[in-house]
Protein backbone atom coordinates (compact mmCIF):
# COMPACT_ATOMS: atom_id res chain seq x y z
CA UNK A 1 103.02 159.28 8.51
CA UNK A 2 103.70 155.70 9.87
CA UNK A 3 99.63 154.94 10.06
CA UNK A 4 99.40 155.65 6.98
CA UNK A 5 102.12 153.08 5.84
CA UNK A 6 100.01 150.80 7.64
CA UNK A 7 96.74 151.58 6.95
CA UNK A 8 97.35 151.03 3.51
CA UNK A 9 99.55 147.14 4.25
CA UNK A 10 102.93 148.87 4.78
CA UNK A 11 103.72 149.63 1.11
CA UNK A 12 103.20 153.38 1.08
CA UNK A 13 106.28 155.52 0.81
CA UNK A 14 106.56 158.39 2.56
CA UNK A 15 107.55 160.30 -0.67
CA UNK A 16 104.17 159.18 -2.29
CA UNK A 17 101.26 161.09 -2.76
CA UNK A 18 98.13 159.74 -1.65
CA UNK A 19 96.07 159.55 -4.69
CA UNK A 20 98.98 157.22 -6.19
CA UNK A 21 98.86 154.84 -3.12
CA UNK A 22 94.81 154.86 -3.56
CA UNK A 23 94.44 154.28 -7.14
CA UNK A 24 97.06 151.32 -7.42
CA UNK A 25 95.62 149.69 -4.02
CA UNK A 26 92.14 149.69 -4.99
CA UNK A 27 92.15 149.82 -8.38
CA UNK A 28 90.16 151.85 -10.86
CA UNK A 29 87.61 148.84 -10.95
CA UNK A 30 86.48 149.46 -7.17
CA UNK A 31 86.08 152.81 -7.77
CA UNK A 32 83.80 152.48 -10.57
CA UNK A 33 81.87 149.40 -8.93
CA UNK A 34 81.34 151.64 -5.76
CA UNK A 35 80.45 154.57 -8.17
CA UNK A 36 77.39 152.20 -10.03
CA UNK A 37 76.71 150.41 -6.24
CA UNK A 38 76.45 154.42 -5.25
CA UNK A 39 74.20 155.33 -8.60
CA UNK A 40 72.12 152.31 -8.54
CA UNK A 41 70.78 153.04 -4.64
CA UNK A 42 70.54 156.33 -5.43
CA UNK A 43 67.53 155.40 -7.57
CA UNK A 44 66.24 153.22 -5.43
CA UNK A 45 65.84 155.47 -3.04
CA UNK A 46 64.45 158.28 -5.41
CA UNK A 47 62.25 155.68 -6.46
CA UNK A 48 61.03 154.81 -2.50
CA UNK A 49 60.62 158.48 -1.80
CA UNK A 50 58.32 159.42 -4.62
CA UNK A 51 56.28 156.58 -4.06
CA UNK A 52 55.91 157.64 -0.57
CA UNK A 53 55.04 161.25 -1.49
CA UNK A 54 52.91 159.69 -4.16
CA UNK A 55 50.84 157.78 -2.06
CA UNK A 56 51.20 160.39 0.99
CA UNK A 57 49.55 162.98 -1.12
CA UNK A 58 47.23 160.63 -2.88
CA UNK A 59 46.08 158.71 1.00
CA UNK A 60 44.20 162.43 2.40
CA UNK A 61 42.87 163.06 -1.15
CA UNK A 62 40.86 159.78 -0.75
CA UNK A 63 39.85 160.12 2.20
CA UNK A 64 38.21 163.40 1.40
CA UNK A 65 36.01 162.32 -1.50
């Protein structure tokens, strides 16, 4: 368990579960900054794909007419 102790800056106990040693060394404000960071390029790329399915479906239908 010693890499963990220094993974996480040597303050872990051994006697510690992880999630405790997580949430104090990040911080709840991380997590929910990576959570939006996560949500917000999530739509993005949503947004990316159905514009290329848009226009991929749209392109051949042109070209027919």
């Amino acid at each position: 368990m010693g890499w963990i102790r220094t993974l996480l800056g040597g303050i872990a106990a051994p006697t510690q579960r992880m999630e405790e040693v997580v949430a104090r060394e990040i911080g709840w404000s991380t997590v929910i900054r990576a959570l939006g960071w996560l949500v917000a390029l999530t739509f993005v790329l949503a947004t990316f794909l159905t514009l290329l399915l848009a226009f991929d479906v749209l392109g051949p239908a042109r070209a027919r007419r």
